[in-house]
N, C-alpha and C. Protein backbone atom coordinates (compact mmCIF):
# COMPACT_ATOMS: atom_id res chain seq x y z
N UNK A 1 59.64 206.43 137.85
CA UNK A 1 59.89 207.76 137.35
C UNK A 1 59.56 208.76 138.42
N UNK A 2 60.74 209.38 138.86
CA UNK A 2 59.81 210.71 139.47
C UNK A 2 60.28 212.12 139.03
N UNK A 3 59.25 212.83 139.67
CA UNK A 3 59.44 213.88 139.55
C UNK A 3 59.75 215.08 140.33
N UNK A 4 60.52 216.17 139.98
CA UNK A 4 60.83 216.88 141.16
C UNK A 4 60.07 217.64 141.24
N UNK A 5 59.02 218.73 142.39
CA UNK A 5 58.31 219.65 142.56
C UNK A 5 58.97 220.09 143.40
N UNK A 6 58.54 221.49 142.68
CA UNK A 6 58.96 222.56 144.02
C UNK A 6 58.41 222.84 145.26
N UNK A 7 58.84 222.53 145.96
CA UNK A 7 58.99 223.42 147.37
C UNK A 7 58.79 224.33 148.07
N UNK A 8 57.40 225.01 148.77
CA UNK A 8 57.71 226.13 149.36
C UNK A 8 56.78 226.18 151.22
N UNK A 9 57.36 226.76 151.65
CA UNK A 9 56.48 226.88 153.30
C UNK A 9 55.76 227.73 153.13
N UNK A 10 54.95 227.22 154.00
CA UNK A 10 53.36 228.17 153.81
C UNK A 10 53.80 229.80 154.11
N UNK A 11 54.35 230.31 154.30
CA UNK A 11 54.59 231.90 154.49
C UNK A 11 55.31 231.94 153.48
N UNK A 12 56.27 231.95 152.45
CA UNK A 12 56.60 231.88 151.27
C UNK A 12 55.20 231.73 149.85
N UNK A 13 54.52 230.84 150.41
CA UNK A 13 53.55 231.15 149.40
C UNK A 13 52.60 232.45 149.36
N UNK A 14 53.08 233.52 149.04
CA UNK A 14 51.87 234.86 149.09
C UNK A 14 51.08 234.80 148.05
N UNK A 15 50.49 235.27 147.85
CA UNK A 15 49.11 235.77 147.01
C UNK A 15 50.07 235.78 145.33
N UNK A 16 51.17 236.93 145.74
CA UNK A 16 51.50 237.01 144.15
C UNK A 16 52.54 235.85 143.80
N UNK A 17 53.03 235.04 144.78
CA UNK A 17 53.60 233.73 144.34
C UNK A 17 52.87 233.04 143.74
N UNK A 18 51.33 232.92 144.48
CA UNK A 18 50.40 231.99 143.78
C UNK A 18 50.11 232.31 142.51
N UNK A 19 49.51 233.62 142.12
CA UNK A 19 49.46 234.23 141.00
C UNK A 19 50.36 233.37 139.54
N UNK A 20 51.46 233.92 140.47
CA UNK A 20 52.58 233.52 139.30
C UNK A 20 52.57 232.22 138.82
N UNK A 21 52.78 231.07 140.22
CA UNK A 21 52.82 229.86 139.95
C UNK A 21 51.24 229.10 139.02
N UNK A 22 50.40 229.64 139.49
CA UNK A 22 48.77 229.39 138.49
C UNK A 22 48.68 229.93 136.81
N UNK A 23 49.34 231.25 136.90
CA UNK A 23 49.88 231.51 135.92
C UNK A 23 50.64 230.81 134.56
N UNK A 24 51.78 230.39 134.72
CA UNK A 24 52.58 229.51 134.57
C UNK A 24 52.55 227.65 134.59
N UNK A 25 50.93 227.97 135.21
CA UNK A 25 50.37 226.37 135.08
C UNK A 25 51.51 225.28 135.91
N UNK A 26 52.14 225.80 137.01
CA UNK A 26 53.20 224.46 137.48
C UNK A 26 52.28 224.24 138.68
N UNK A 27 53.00 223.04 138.96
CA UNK A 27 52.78 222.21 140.42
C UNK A 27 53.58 222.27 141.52
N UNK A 28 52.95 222.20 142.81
CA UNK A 28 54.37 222.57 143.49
C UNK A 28 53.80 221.99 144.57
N UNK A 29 54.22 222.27 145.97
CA UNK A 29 54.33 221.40 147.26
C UNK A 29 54.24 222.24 148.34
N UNK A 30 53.26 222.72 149.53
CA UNK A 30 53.53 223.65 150.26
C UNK A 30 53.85 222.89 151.79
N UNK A 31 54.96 222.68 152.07
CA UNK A 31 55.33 221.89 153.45
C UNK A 31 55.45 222.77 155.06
N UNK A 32 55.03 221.95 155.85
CA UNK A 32 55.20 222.71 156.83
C UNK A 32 53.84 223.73 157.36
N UNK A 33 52.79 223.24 156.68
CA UNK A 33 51.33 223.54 157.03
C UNK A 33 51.25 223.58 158.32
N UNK A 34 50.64 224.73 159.48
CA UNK A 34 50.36 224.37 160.61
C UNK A 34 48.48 224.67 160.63
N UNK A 35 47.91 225.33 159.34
CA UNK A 35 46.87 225.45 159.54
C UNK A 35 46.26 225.34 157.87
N UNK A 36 46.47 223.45 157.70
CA UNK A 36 45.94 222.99 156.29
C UNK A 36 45.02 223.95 155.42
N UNK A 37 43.52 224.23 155.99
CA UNK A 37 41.77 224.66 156.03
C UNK A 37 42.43 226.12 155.45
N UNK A 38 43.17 226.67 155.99
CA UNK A 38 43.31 228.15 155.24
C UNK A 38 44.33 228.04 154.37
N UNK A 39 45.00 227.69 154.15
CA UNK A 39 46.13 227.61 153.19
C UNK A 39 45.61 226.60 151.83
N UNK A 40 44.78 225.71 152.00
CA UNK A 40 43.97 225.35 150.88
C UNK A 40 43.09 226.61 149.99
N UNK A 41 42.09 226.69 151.44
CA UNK A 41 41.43 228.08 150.77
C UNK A 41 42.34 229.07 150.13
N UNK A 42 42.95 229.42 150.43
CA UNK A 42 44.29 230.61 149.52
C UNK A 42 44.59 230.30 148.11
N UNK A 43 44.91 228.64 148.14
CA UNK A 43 45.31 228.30 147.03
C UNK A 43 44.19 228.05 146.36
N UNK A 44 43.29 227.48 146.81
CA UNK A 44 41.84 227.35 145.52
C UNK A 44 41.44 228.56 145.16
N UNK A 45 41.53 229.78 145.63
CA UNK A 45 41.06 231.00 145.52
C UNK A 45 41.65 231.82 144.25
N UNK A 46 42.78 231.58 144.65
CA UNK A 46 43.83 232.04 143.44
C UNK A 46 43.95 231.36 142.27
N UNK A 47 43.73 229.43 142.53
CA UNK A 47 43.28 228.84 140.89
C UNK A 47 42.10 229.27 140.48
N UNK A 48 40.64 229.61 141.07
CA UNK A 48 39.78 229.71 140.40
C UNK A 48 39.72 231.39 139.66
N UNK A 49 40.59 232.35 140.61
CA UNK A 49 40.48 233.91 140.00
C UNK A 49 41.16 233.67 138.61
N UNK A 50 42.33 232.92 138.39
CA UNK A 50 42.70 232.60 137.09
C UNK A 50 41.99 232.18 136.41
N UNK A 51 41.02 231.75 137.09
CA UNK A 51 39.79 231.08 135.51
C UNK A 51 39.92 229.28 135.59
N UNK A 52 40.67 228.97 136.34
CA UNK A 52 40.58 227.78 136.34
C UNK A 52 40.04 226.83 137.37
N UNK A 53 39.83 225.67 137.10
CA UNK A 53 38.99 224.74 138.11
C UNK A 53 40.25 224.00 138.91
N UNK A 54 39.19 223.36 140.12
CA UNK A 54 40.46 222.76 141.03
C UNK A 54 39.39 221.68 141.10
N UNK A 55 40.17 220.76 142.11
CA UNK A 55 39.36 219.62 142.63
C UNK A 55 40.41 219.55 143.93
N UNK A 56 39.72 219.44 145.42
CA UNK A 56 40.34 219.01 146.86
C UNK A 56 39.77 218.16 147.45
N UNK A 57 41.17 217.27 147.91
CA UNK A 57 40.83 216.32 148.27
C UNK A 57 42.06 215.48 149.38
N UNK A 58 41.77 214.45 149.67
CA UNK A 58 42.90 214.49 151.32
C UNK A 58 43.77 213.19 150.65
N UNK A 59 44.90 213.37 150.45
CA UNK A 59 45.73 212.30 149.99
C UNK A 59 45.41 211.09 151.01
N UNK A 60 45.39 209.97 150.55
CA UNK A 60 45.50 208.52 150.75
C UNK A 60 44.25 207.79 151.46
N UNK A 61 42.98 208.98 151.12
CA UNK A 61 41.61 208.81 151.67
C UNK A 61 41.05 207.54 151.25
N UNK A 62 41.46 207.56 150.22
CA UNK A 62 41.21 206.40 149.35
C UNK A 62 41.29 204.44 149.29
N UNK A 63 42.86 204.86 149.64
CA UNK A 63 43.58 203.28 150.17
C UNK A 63 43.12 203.30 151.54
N UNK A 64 43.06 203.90 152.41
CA UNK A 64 42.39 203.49 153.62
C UNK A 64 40.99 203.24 153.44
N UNK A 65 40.24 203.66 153.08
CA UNK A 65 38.72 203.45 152.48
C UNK A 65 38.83 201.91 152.49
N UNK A 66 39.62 201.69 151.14
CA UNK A 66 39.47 199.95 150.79
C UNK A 66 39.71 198.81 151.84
N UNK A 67 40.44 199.14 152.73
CA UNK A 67 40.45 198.14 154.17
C UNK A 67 39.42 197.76 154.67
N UNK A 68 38.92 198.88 154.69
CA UNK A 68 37.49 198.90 155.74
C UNK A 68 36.18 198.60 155.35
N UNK A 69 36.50 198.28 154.01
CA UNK A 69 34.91 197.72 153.24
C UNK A 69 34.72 196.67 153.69
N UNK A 70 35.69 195.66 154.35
CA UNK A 70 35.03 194.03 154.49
C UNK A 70 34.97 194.32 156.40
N UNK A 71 35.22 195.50 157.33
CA UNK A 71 35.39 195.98 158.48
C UNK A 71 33.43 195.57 158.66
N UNK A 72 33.23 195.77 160.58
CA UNK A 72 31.76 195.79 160.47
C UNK A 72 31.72 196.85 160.14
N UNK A 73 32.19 197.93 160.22
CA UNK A 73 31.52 199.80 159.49
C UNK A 73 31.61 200.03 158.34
N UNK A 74 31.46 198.63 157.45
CA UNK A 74 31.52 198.42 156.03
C UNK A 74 30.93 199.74 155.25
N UNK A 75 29.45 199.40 155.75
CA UNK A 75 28.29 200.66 155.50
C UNK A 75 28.54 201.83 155.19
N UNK A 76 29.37 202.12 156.64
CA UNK A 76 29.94 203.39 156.30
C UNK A 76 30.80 204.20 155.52
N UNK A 77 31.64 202.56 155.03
CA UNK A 77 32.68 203.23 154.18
C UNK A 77 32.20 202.86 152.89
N UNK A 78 31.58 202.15 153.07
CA UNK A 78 30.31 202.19 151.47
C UNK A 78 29.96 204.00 151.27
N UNK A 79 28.94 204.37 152.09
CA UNK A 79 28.68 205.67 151.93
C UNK A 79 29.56 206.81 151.47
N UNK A 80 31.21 206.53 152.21
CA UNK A 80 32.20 207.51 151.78
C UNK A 80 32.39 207.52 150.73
N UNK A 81 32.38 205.97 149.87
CA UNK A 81 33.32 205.75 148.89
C UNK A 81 32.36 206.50 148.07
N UNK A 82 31.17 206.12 147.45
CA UNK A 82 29.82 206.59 147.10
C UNK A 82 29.75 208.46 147.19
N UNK A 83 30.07 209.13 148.24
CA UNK A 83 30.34 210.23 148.00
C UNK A 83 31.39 210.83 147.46
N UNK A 84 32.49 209.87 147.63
CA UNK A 84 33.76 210.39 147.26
C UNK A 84 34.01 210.20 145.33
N UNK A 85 33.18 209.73 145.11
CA UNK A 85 32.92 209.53 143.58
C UNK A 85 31.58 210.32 142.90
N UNK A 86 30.70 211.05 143.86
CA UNK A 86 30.28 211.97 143.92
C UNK A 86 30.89 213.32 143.66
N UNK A 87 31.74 213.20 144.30
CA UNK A 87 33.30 214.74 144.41
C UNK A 87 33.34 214.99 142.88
N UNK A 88 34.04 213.46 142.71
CA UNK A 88 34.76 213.66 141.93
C UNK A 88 33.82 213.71 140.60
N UNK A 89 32.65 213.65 140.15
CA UNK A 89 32.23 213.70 139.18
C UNK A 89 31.74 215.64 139.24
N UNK A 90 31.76 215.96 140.16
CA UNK A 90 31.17 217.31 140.49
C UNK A 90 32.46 217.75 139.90
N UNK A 91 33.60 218.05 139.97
CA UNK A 91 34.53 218.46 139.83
C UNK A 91 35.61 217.90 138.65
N UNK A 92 35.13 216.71 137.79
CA UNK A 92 35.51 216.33 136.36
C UNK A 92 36.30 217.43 135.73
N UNK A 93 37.35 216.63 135.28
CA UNK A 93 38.40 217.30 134.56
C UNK A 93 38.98 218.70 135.13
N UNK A 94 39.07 218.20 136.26
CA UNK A 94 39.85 219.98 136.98
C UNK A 94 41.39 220.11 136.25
N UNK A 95 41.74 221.35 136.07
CA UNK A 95 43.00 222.26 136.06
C UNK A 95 44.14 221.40 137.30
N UNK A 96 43.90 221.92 137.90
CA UNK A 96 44.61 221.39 139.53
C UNK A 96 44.10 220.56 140.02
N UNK A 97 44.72 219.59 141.00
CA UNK A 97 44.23 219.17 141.99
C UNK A 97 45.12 219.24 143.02
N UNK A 98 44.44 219.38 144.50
CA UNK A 98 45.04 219.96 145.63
C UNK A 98 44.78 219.14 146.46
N UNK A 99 45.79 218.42 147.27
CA UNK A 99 45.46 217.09 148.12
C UNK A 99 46.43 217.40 149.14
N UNK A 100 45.47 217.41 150.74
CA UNK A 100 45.51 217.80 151.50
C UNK A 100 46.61 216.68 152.20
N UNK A 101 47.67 216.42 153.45
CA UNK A 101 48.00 215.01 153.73
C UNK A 101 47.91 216.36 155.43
N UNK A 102 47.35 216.28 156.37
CA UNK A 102 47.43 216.80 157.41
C UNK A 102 48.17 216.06 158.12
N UNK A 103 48.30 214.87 158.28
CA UNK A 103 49.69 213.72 159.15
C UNK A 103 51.08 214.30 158.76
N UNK A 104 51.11 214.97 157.76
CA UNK A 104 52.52 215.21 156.75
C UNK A 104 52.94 216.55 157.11
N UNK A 105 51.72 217.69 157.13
CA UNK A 105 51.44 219.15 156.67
C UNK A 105 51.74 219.41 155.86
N UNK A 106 51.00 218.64 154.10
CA UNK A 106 51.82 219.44 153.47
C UNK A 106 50.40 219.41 152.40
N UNK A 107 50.63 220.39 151.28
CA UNK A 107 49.11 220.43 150.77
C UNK A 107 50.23 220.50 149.12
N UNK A 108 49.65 219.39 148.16
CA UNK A 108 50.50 219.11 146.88
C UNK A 108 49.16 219.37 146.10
N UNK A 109 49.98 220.99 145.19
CA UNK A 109 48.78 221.23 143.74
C UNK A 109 49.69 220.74 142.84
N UNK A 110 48.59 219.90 142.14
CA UNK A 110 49.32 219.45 140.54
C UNK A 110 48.39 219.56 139.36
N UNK A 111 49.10 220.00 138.59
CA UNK A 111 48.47 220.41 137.79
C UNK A 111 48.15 219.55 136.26
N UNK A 112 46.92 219.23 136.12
CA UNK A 112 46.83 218.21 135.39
C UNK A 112 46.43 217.72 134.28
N UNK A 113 46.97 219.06 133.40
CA UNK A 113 46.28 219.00 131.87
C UNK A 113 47.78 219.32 131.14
């Protein structure tokens, strides 16, 4: 099954696009990121002035994690995983979630209630 999301480049997304789109509770796709770190911040800024919660986080952090548990830097990715379930209990039941892919440039909010 998929689904289609919209589309927009990071200079297309302004302040009152975001508005609208948080508003309206949709999900969408911002491609063509040349500077991920602020364009996240923009968008978490604008879900939380709406009143709502987010949760960020870096797409596919995860499946790479699991490789590396039987790696010798096991440890280490013990520790990530361990924090990274940390995150996510801090941030339980978010509105949005905003997942960063910097290999891609593209930062995907979805919205998840």
């Amino acid at each position: 099954m998929s689904i289609d999301i919209q589309k927009f480049t990071a200079e297309e997304v302004t302040l009152e696009k975001l508005d609208t789109l948080v508003m309206r509770r949709e999900s969408f796709q911002v491609v063509a990121v040349s500077n991920i770190g602020a364009t996240v911040e923009k968008i978490e800024g604008r879900i939380e002035k709406g009143g709502l919660r987010c949760r960020v986080f870096t797409e596919y952090r995860a499946s790479s994690l699991l490789g590396s548990f039987l790696a010798p830097t096991a440890p280490l990715s013990w520790m990530a995983g361990i924090g990274m379930a940390a995150h996510n209990l801090a941030t339980i039941n978010p509105d949005y979630e905003i997942g960063k892919n910097k290999l891609a440039g593209t930062v995907t909010v979805k919205y998840m209630k």
